[in-house]
C-alpha atoms as a PDB file:
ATOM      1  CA  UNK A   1      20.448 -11.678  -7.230  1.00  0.00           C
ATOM      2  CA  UNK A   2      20.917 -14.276  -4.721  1.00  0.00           C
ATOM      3  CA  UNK A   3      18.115 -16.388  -3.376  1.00  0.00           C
ATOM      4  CA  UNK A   4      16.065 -15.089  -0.771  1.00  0.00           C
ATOM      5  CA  UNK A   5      15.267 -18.261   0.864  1.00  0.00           C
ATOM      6  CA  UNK A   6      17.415 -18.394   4.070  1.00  0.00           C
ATOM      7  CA  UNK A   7      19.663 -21.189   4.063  1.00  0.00           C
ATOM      8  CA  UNK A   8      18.580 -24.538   6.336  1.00  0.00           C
ATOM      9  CA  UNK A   9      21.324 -23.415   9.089  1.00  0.00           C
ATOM     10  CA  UNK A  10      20.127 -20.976  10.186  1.00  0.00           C
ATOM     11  CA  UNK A  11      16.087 -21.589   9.293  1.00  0.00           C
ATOM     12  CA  UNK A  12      15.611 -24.143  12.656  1.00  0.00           C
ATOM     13  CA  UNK A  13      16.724 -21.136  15.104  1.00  0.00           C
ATOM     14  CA  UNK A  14      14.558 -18.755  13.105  1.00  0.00           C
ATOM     15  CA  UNK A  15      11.631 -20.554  12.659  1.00  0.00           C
ATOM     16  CA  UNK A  16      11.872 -21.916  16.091  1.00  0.00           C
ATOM     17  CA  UNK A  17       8.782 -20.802  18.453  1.00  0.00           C
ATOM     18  CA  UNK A  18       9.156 -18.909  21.225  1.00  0.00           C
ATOM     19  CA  UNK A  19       6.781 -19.437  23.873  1.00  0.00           C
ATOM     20  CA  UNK A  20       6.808 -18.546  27.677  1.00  0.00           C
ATOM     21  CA  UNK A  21       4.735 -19.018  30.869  1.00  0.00           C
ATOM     22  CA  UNK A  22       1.751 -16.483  30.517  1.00  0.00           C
ATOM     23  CA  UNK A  23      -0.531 -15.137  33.493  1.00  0.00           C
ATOM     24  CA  UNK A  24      -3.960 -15.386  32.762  1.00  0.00           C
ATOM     25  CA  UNK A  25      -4.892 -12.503  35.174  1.00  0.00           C
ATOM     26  CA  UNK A  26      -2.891 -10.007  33.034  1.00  0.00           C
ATOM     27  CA  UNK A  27      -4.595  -8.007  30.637  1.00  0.00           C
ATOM     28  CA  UNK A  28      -4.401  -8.883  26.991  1.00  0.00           C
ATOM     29  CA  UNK A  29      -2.056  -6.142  25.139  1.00  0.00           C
ATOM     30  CA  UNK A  30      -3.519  -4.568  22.290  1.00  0.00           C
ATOM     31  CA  UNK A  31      -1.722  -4.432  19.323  1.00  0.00           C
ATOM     32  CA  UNK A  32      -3.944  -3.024  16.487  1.00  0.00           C
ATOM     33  CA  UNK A  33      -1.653  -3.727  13.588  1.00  0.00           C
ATOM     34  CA  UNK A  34      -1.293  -6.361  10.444  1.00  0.00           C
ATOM     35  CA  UNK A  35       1.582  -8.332  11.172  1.00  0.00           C
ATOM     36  CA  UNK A  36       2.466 -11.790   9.128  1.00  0.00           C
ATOM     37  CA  UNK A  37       4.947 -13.923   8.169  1.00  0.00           C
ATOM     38  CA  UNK A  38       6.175 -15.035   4.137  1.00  0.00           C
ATOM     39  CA  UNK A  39       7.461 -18.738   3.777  1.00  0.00           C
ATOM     40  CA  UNK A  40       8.240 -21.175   1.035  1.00  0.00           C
ATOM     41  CA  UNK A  41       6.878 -23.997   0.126  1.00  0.00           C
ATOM     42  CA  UNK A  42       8.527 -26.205   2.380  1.00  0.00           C
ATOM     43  CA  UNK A  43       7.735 -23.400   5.347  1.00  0.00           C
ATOM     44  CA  UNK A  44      11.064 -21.973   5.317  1.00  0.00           C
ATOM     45  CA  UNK A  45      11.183 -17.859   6.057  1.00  0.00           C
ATOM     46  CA  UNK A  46      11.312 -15.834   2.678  1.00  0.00           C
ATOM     47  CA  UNK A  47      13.156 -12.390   3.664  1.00  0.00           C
ATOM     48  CA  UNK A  48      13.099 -10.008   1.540  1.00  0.00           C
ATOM     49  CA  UNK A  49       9.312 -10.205  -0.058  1.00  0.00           C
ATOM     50  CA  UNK A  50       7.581  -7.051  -0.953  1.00  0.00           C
ATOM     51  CA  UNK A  51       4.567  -6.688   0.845  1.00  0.00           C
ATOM     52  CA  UNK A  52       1.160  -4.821  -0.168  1.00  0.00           C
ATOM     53  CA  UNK A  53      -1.858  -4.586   0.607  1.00  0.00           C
ATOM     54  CA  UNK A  54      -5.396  -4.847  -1.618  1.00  0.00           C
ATOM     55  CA  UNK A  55      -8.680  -2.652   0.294  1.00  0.00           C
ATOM     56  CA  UNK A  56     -11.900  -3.891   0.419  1.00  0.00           C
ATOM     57  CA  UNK A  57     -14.108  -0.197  -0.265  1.00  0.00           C
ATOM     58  CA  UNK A  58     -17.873   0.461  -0.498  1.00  0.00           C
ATOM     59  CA  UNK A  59     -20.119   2.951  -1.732  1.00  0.00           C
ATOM     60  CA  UNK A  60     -19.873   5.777   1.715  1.00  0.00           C
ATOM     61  CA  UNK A  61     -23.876   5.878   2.318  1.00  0.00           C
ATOM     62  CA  UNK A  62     -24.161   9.668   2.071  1.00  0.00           C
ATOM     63  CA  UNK A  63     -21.708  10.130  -0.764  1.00  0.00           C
ATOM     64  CA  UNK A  64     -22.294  11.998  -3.904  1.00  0.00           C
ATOM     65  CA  UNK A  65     -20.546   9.297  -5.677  1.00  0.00           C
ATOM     66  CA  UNK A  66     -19.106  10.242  -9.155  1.00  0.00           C
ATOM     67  CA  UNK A  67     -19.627  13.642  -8.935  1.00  0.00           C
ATOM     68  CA  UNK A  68     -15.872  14.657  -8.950  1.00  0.00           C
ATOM     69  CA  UNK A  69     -13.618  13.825 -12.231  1.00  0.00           C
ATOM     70  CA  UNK A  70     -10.432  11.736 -12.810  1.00  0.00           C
ATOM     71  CA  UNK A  71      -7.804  13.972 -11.540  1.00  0.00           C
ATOM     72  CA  UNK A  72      -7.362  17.462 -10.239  1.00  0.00           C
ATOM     73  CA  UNK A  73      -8.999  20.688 -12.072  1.00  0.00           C
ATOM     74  CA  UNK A  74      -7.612  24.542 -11.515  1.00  0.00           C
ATOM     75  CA  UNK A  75      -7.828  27.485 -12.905  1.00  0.00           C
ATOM     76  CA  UNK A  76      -4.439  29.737 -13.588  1.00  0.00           C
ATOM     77  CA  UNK A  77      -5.754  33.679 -13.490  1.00  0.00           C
ATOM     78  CA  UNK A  78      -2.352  34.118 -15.440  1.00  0.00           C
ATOM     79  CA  UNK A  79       0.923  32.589 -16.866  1.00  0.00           C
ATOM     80  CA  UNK A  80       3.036  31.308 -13.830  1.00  0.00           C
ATOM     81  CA  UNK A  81       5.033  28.355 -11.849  1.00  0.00           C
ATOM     82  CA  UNK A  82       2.781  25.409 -10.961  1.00  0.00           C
ATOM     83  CA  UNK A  83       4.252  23.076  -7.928  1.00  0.00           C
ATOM     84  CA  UNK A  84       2.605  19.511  -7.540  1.00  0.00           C
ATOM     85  CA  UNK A  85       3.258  16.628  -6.277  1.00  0.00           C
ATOM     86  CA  UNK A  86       1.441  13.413  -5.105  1.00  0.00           C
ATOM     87  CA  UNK A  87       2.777  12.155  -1.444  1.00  0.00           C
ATOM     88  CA  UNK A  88       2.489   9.855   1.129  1.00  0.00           C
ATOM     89  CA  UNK A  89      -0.685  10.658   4.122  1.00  0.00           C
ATOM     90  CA  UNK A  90       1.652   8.528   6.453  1.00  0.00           C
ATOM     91  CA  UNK A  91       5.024  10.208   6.290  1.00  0.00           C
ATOM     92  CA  UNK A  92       5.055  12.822   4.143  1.00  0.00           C
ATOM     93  CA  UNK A  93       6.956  11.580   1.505  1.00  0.00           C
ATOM     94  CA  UNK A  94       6.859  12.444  -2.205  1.00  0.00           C
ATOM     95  CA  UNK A  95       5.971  10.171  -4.200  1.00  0.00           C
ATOM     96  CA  UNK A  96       5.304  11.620  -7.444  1.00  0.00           C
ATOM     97  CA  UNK A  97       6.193  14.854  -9.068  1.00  0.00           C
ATOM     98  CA  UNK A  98       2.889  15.880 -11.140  1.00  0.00           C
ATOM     99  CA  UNK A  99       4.077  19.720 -11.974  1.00  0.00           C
ATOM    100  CA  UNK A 100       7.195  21.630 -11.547  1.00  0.00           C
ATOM    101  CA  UNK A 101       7.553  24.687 -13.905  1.00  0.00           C
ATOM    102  CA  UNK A 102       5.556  27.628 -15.665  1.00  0.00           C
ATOM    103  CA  UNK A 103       1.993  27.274 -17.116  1.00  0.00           C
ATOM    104  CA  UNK A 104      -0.212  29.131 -19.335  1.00  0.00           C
ATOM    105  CA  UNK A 105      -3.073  30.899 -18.094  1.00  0.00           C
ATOM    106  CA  UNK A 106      -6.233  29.018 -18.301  1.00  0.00           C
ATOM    107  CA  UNK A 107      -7.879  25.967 -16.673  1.00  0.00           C
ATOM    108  CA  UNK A 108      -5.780  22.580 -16.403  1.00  0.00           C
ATOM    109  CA  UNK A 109      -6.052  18.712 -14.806  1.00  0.00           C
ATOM    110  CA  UNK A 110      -3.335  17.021 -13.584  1.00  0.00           C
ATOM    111  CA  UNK A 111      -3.908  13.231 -13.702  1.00  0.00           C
ATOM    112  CA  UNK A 112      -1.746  10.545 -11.706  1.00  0.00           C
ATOM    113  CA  UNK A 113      -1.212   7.538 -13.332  1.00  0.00           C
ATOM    114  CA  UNK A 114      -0.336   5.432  -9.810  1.00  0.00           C
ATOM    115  CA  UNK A 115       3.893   5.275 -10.357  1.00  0.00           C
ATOM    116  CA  UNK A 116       6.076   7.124  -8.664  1.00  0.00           C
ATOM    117  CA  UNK A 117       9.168   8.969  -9.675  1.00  0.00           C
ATOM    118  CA  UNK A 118      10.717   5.616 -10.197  1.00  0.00           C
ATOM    119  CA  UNK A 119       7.874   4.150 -12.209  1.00  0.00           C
ATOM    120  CA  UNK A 120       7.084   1.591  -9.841  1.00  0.00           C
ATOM    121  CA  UNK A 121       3.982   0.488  -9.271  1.00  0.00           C
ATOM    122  CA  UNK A 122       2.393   2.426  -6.039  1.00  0.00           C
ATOM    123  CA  UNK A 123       0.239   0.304  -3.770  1.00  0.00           C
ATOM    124  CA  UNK A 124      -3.349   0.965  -1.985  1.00  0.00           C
ATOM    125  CA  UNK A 125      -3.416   3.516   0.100  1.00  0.00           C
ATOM    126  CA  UNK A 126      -4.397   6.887   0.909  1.00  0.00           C
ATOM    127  CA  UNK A 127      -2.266   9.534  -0.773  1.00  0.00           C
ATOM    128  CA  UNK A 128      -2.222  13.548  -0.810  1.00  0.00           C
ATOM    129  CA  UNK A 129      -1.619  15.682  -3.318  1.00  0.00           C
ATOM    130  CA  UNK A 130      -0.536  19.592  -3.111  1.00  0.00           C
ATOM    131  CA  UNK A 131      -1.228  21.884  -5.678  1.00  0.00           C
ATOM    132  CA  UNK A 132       1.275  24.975  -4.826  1.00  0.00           C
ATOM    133  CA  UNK A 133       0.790  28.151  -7.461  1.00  0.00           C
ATOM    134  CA  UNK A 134       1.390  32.166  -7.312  1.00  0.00           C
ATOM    135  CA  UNK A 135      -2.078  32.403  -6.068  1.00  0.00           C
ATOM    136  CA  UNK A 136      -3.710  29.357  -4.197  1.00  0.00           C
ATOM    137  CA  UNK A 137      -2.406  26.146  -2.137  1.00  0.00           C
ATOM    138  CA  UNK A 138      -4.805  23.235  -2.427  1.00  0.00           C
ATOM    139  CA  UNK A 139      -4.032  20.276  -0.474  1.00  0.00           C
ATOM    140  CA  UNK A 140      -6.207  17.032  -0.443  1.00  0.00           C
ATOM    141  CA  UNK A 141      -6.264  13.558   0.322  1.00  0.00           C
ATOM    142  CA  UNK A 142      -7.642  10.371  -1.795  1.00  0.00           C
ATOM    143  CA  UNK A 143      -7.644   6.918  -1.624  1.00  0.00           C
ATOM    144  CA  UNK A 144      -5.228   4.422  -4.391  1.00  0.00           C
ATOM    145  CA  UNK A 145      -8.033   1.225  -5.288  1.00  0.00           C
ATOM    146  CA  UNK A 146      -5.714  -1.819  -6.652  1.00  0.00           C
ATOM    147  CA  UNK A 147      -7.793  -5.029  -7.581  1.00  0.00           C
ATOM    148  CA  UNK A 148      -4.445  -7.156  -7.127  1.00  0.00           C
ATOM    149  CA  UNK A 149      -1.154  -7.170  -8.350  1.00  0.00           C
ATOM    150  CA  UNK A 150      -1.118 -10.161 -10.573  1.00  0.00           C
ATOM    151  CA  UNK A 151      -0.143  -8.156 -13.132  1.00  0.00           C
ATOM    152  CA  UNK A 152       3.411  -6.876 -11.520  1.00  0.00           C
ATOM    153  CA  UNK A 153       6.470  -8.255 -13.772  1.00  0.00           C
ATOM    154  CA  UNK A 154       8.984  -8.014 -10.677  1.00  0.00           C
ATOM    155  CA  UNK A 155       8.700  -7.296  -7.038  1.00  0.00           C
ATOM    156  CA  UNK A 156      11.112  -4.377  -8.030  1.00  0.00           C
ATOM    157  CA  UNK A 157       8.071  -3.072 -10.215  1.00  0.00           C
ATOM    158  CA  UNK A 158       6.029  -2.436  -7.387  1.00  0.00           C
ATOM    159  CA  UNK A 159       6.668  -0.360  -4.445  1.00  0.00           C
ATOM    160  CA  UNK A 160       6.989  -1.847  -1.375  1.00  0.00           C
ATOM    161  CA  UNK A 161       4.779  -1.059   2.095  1.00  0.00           C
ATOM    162  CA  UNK A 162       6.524  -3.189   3.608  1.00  0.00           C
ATOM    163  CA  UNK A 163       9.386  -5.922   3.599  1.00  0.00           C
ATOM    164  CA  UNK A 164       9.859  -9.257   5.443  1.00  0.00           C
ATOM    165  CA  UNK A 165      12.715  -9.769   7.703  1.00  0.00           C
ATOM    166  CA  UNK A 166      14.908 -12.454   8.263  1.00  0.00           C
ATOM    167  CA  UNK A 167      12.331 -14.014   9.950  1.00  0.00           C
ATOM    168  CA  UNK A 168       9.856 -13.542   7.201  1.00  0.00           C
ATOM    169  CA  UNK A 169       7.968 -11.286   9.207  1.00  0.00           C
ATOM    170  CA  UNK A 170       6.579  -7.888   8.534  1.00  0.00           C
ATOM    171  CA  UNK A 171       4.510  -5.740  10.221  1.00  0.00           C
ATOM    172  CA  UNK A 172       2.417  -2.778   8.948  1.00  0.00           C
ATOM    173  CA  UNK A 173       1.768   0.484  11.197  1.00  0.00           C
ATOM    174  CA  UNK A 174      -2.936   0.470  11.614  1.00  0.00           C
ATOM    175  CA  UNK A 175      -1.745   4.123  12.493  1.00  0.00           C
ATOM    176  CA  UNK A 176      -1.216   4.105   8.707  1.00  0.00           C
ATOM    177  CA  UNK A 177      -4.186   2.451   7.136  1.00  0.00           C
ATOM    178  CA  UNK A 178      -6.895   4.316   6.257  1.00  0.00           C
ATOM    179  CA  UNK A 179      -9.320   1.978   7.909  1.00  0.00           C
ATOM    180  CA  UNK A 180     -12.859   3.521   8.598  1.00  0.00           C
ATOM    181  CA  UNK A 181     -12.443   6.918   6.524  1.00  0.00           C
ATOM    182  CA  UNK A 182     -13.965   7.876   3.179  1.00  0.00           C
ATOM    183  CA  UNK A 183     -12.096   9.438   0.442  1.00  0.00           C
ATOM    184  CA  UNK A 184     -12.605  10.233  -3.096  1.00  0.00           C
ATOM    185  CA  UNK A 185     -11.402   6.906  -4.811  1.00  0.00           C
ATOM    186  CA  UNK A 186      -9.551   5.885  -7.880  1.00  0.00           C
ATOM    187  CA  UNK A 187      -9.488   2.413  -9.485  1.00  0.00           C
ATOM    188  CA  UNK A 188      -6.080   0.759 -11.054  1.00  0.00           C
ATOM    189  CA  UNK A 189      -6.606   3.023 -14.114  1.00  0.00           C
ATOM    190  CA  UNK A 190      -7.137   6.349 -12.398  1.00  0.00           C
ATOM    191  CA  UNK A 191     -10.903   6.437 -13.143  1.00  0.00           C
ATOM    192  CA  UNK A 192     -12.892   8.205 -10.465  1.00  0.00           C
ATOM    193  CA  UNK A 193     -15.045   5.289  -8.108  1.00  0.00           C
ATOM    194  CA  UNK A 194     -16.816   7.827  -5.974  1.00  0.00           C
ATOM    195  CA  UNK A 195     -16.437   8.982  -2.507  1.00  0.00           C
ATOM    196  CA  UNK A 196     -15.312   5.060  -0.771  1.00  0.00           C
ATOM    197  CA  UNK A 197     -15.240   3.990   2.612  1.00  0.00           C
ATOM    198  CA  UNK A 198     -12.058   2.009   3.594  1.00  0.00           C
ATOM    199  CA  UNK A 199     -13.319  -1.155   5.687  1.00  0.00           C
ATOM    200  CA  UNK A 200     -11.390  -3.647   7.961  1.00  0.00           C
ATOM    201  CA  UNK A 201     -10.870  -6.229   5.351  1.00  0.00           C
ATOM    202  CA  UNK A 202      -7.777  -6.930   3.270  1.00  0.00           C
ATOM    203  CA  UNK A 203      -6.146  -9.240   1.216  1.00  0.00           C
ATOM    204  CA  UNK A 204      -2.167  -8.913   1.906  1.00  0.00           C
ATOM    205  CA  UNK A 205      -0.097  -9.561  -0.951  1.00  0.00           C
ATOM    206  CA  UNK A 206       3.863 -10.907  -1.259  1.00  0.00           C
ATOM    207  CA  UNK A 207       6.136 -10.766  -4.119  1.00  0.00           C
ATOM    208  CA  UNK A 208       9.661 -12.280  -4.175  1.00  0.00           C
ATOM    209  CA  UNK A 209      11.832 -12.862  -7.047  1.00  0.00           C
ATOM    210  CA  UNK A 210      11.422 -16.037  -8.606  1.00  0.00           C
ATOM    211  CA  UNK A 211       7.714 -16.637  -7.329  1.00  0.00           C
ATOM    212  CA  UNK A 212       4.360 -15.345  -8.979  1.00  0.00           C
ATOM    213  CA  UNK A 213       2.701 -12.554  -6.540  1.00  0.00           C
ATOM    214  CA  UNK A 214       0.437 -14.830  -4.050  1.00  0.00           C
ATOM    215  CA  UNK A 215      -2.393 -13.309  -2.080  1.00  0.00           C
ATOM    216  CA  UNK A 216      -3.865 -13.899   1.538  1.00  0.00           C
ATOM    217  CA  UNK A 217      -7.276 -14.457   1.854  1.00  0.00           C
ATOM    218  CA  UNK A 218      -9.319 -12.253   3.066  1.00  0.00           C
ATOM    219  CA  UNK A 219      -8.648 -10.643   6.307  1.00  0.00           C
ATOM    220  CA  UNK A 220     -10.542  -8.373   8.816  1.00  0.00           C
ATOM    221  CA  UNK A 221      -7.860  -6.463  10.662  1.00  0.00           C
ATOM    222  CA  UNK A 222      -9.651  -5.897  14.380  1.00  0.00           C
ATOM    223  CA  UNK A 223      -9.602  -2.143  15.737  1.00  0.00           C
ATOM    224  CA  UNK A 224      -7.916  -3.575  18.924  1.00  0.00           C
ATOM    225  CA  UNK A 225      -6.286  -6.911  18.260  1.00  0.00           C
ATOM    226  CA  UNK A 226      -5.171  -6.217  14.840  1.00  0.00           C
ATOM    227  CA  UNK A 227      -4.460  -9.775  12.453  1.00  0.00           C
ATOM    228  CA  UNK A 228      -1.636 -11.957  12.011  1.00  0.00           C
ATOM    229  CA  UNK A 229      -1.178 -13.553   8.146  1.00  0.00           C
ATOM    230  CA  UNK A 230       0.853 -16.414   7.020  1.00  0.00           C
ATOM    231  CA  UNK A 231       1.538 -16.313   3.147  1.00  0.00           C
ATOM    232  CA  UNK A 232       3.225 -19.730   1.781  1.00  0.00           C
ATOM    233  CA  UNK A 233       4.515 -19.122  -1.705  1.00  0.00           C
ATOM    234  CA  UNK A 234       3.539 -22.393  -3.321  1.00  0.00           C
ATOM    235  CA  UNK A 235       5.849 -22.050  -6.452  1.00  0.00           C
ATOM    236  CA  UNK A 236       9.437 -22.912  -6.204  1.00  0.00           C
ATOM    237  CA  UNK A 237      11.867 -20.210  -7.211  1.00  0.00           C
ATOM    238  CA  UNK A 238      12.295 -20.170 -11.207  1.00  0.00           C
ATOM    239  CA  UNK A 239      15.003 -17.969 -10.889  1.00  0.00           C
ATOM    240  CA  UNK A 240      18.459 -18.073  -8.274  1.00  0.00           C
END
């Protein structure tokens, strides 16, 4: 794969500021969402990067933490097709085919192991899944816990929320994030965490081939202003 570093050429015009006469009477534009920008370690844009994000989640005060089990629990009254499938809250998109064919009467559990169809890694975020039978259609929504992605072999493990630009730059939709709600949660092994509450902060993560996965600190993303990261990956690339 080629290297993602742009070359020096063109990195002067793209890194270059641009900056314009402002009027202080106008009224400051709100812009509620995470943007950033990936560079190497000599500040040079890094297009390309996969970009993720890591949740900071506490205990919802008047939750009855714990009291539902690691994955999903029905009852079949009789032998007959089960449809599910885990997909995106912000899009609609499947991400993960859980069920597809005829099942024996009885009670069952479907358990997500955080992959998708691909078996890449799938990052924080609030997910639904749809349980589709002869007799019932249960739809809910829960919230993906990841305590970092240190552990991701290749960018191409994990699947992206975002990707930088030529720039470097990426942006996130806040219309997305979960920020402010409570879910049922699940931790990086699927184990049940309670009923969470999504705050503000985050810690935005960027893999590129050839660098380890490097992590922001920790960020609060404002309701009306949003937050702007810069993420320098210190390591040169190891492989071209």
């Amino acid at each position: 794969m080629t290297r993602r570093t742009l070359p020096l050429v063109l990195a002067g015009a793209l890194l270059a500021t641009l900056s314009a006469c402002s009027d202080s009477t106008a009224p400051m534009r709100s812009d509620p969402d995470l943007r950033g920008r990936v560079v190497d370690a000599d500040g040079q844009p890094v297009w390309g990067a996969t970009i993720v994000l890591q949740y900071a989640l506490v205990a919802a005060p008047a939750s009855e933490g714990g009291k539902f089990g690691v994955g999903w629990a029905f009852d079949l009254g009789q032998a007959g097709p089960v449809h599910a499938w885990i997909y995106s809250s912000c899009g609609g998109d499947t991400i993960r085919t859980l069920a597809n064919r005829v099942m024996p009467a009885g009670a069952h559990t479907l358990v997500w192991d955080g992959h998708d169809d691909m078996g890449r890694l799938v990052p924080a975020g609030v997910y639904r899944i749809r349980i589709d039978t002869e007799n019932s259609l249960t739809i809910s929504s829960f919230v993906l816990s990841r305590s970092g992605y240190d552990s991701a072999l290749t960018p191409f493990d994990v699947a992206a929320s975002a990707t930088t630009n030529t720039a470097g730059d990426f942006r996130l939709d806040a219309q997305c994030q979960p920020f402010d709600d409570e879910f049922p949660a699940y931790d990086d092994q699927g184990d049940p965490l309670g009923i969470q509450l999504v705050t503000r902060r985050v810690r935005v993560w960027a893999m590129c081939e050839g660098y380890a996965p490097v992590a922001s600190d920790w960020t609060e993303v404002d309701a009306q202003r949003g937050a702007n990261v810069t993420i320098r990956l210190p390591q040169p690339p190891t492989a071209r």
